[in-house]
C-alpha atoms as a PDB file:
ATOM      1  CA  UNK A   1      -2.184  43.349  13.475  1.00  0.00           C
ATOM      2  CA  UNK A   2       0.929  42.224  15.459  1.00  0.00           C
ATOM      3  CA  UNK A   3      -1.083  41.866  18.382  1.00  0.00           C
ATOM      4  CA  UNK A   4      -3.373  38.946  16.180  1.00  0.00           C
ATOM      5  CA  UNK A   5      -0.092  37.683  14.548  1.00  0.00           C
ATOM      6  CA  UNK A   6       1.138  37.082  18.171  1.00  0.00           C
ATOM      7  CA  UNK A   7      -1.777  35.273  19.760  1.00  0.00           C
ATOM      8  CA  UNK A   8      -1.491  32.616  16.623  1.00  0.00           C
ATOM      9  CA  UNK A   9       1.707  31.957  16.929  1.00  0.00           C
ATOM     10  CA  UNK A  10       1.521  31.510  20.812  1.00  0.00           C
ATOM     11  CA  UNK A  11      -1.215  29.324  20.094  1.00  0.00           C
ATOM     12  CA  UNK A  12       0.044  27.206  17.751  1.00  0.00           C
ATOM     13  CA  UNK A  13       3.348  26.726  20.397  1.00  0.00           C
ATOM     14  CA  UNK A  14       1.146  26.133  22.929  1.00  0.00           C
ATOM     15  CA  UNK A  15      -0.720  23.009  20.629  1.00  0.00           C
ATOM     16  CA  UNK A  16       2.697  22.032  19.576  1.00  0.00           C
ATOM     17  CA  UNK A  17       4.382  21.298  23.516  1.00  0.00           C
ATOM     18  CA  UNK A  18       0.729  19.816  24.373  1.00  0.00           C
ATOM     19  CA  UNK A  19       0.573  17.342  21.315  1.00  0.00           C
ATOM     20  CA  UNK A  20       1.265  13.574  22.347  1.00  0.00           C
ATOM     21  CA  UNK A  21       5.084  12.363  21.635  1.00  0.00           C
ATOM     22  CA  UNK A  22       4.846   9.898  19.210  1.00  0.00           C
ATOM     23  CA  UNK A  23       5.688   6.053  20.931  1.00  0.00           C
ATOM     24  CA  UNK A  24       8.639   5.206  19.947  1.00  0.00           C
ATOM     25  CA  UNK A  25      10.634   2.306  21.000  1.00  0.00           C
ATOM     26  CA  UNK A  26      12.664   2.017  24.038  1.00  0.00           C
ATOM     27  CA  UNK A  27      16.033   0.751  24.355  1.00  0.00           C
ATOM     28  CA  UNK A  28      15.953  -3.053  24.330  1.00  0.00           C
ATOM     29  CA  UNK A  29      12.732  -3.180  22.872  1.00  0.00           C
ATOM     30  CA  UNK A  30      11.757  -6.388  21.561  1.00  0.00           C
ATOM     31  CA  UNK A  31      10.548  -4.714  17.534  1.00  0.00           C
ATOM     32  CA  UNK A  32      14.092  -4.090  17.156  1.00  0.00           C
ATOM     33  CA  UNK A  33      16.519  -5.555  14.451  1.00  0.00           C
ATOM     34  CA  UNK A  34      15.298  -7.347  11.263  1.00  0.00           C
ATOM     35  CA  UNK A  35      12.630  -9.160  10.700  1.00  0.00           C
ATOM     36  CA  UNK A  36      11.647 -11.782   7.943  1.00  0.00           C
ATOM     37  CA  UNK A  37       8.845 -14.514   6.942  1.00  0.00           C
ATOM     38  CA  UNK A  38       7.960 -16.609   3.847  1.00  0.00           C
ATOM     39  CA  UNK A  39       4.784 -15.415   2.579  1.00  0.00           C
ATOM     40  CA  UNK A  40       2.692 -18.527   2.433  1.00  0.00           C
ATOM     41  CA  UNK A  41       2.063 -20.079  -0.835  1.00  0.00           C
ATOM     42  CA  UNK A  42       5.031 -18.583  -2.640  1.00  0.00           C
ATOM     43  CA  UNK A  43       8.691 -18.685  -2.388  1.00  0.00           C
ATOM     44  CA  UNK A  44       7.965 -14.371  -1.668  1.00  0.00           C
ATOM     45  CA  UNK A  45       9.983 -12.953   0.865  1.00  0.00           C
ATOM     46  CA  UNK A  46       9.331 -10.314   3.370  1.00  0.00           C
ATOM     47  CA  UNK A  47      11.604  -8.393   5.371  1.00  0.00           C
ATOM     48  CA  UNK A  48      11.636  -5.398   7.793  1.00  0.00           C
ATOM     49  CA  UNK A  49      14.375  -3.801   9.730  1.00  0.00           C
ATOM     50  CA  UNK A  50      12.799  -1.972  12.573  1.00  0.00           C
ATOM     51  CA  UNK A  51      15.290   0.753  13.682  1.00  0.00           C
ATOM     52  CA  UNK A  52      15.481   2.063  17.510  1.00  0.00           C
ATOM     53  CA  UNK A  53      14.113   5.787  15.883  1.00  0.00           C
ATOM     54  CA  UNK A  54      10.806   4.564  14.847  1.00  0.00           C
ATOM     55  CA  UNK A  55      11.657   4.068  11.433  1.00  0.00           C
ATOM     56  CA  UNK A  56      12.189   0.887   9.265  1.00  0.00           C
ATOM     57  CA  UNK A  57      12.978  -0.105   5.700  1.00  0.00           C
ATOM     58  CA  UNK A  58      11.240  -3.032   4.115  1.00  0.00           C
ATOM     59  CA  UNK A  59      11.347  -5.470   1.439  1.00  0.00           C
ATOM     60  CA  UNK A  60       8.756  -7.310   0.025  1.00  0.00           C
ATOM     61  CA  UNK A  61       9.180  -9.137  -3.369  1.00  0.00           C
ATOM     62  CA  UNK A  62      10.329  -6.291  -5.976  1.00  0.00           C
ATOM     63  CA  UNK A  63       8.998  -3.837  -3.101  1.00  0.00           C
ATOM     64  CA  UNK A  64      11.416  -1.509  -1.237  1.00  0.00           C
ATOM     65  CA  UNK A  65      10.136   1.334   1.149  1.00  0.00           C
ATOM     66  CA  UNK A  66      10.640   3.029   4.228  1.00  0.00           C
ATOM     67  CA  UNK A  67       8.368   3.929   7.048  1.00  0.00           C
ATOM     68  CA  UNK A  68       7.769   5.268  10.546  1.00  0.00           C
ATOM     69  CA  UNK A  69       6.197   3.252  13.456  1.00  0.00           C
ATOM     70  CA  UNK A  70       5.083   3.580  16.929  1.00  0.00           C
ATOM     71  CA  UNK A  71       4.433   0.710  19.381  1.00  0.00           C
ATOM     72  CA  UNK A  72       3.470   0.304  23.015  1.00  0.00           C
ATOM     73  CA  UNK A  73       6.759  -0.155  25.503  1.00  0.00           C
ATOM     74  CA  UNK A  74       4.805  -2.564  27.188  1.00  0.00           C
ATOM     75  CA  UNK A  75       2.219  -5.304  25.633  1.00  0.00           C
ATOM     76  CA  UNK A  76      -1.274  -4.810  26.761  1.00  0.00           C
ATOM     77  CA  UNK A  77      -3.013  -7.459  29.210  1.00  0.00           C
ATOM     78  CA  UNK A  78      -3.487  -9.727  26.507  1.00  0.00           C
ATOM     79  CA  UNK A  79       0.087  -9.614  25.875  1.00  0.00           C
ATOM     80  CA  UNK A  80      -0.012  -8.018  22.199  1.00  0.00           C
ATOM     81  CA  UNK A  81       1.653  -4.640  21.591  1.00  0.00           C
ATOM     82  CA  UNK A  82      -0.150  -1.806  19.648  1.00  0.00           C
ATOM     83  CA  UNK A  83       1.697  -0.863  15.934  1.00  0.00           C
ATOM     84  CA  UNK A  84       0.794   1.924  13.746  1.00  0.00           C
ATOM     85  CA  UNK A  85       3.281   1.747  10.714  1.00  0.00           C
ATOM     86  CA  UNK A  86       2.859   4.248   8.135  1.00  0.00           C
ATOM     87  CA  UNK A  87       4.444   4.235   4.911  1.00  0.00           C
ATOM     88  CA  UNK A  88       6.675   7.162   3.883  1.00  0.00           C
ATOM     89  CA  UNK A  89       8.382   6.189   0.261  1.00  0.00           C
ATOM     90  CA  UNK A  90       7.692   3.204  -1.833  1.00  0.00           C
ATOM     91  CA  UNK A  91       9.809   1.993  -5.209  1.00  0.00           C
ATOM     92  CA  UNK A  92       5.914   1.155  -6.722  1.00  0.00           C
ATOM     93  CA  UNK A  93       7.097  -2.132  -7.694  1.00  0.00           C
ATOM     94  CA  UNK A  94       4.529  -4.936  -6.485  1.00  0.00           C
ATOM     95  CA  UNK A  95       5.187  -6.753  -3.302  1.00  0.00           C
ATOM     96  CA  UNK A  96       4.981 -10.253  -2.307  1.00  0.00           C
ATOM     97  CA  UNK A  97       0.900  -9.903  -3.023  1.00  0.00           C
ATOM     98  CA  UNK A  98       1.094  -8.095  -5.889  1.00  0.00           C
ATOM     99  CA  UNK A  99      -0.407  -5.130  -4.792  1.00  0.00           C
ATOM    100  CA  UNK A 100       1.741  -1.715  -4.886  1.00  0.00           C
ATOM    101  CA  UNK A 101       1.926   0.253  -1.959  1.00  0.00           C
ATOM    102  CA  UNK A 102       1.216   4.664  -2.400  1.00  0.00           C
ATOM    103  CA  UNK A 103       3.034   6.184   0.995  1.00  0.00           C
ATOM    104  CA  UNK A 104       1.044   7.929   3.286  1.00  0.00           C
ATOM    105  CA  UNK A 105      -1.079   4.010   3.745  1.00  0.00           C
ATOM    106  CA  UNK A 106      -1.371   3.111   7.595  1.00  0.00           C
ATOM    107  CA  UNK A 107      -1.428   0.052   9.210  1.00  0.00           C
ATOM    108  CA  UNK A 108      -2.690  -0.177  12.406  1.00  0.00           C
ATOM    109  CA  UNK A 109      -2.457  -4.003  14.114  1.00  0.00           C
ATOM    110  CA  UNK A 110      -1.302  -5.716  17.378  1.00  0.00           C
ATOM    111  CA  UNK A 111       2.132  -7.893  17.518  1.00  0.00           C
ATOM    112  CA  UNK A 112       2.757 -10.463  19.632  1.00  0.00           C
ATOM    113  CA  UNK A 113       6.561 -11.750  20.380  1.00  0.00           C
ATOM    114  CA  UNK A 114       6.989 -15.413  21.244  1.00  0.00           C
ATOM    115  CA  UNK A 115       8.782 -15.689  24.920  1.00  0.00           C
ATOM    116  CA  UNK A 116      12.028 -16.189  23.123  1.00  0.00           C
ATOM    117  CA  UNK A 117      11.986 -12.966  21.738  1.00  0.00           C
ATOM    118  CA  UNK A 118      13.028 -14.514  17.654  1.00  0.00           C
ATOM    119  CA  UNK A 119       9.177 -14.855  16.840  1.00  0.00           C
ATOM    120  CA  UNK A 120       6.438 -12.974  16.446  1.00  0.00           C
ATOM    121  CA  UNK A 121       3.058 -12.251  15.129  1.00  0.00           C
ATOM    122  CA  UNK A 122       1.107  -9.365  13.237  1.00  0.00           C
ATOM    123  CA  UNK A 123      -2.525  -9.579  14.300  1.00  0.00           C
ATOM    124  CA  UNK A 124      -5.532  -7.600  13.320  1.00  0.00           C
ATOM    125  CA  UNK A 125      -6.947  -7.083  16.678  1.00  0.00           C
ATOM    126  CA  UNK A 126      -5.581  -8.563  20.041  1.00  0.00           C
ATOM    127  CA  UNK A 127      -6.461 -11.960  19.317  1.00  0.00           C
ATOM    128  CA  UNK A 128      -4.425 -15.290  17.331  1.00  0.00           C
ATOM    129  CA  UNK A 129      -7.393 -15.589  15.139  1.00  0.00           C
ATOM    130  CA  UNK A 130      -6.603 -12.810  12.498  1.00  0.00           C
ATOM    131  CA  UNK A 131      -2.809 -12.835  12.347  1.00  0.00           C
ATOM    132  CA  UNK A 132       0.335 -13.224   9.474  1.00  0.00           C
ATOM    133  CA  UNK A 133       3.830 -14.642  10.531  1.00  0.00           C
ATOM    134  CA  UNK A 134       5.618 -15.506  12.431  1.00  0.00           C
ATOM    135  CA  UNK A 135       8.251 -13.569  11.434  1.00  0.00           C
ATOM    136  CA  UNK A 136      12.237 -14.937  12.475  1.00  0.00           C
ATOM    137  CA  UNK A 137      14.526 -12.689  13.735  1.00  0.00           C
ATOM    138  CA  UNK A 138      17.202 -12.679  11.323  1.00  0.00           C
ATOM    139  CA  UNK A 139      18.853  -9.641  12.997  1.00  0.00           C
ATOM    140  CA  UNK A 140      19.436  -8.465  16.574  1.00  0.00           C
ATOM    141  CA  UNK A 141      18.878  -4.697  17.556  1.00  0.00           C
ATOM    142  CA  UNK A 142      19.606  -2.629  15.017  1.00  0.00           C
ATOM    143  CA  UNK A 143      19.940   1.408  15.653  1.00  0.00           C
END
């Protein structure tokens, strides 16, 4: 039997060091600090403060939550970076929308950061057509 119980766990250790490290931000990434925008057609607003770990709290309307990112270091050819955000605890008040957020929902979409770094841009694929912002810096790095 210990021979068995041995072989699992090496196995296991051995998925574990060959799983992918999950992207998080570098130093003096752009994603970092806070983060806000006027949700059009209300006087809603949103705010995120992206943290240098991968994690970030958020506000949106009587909505307060955390969750844990990954982006790209570097944007893509089209110049948008690849964000999955996925939510970890939620208040399950409504946000901005009206909807209520359960954690464990994923959000997988493309940013784009203006050249001076205090805009940006959360698209649905890596294109202007299907985005929401901009978003204002209203903070600079944050840790």
């Amino acid at each position: 039997m210990k021979p068995i119980l041995l072989a699992a766990t090496a196995a296991l250790a051995a998925s574990l060091a060959c799983a992918e490290a999950p992207r998080r931000p570098k130093a003096g990434h752009p994603i970092i600090g806070a983060w806000s925008m006027m949700v059009p057609g209300t006087d809603c607003e949103e705010t995120y403060y992206m943290r240098q770990d991968g994690t970030s709290l958020f506000t949106s309307g009587d909505e307060e939550g955390e969750s844990v990112y990954e982006i790209d270091d570097e944007p893509a050819g089209q110049g948008f970076y690849k964000f999955t955000n996925r939510i970890l605890k939620d208040n399950g008040k409504p946000d901005c929308a009206g909807t209520v957020t359960n954690p464990g929902a994923e959000l997988n979409m493309y940013l784009k950061f203006h050249p001076s770094g205090d805009l940006m841009v959360l698209c649905r694929d890596e294109s202007l057509d299907a985005c929401i912002g901009p978003l204002y810096r209203v903070g600079g790095e944050s840790s």
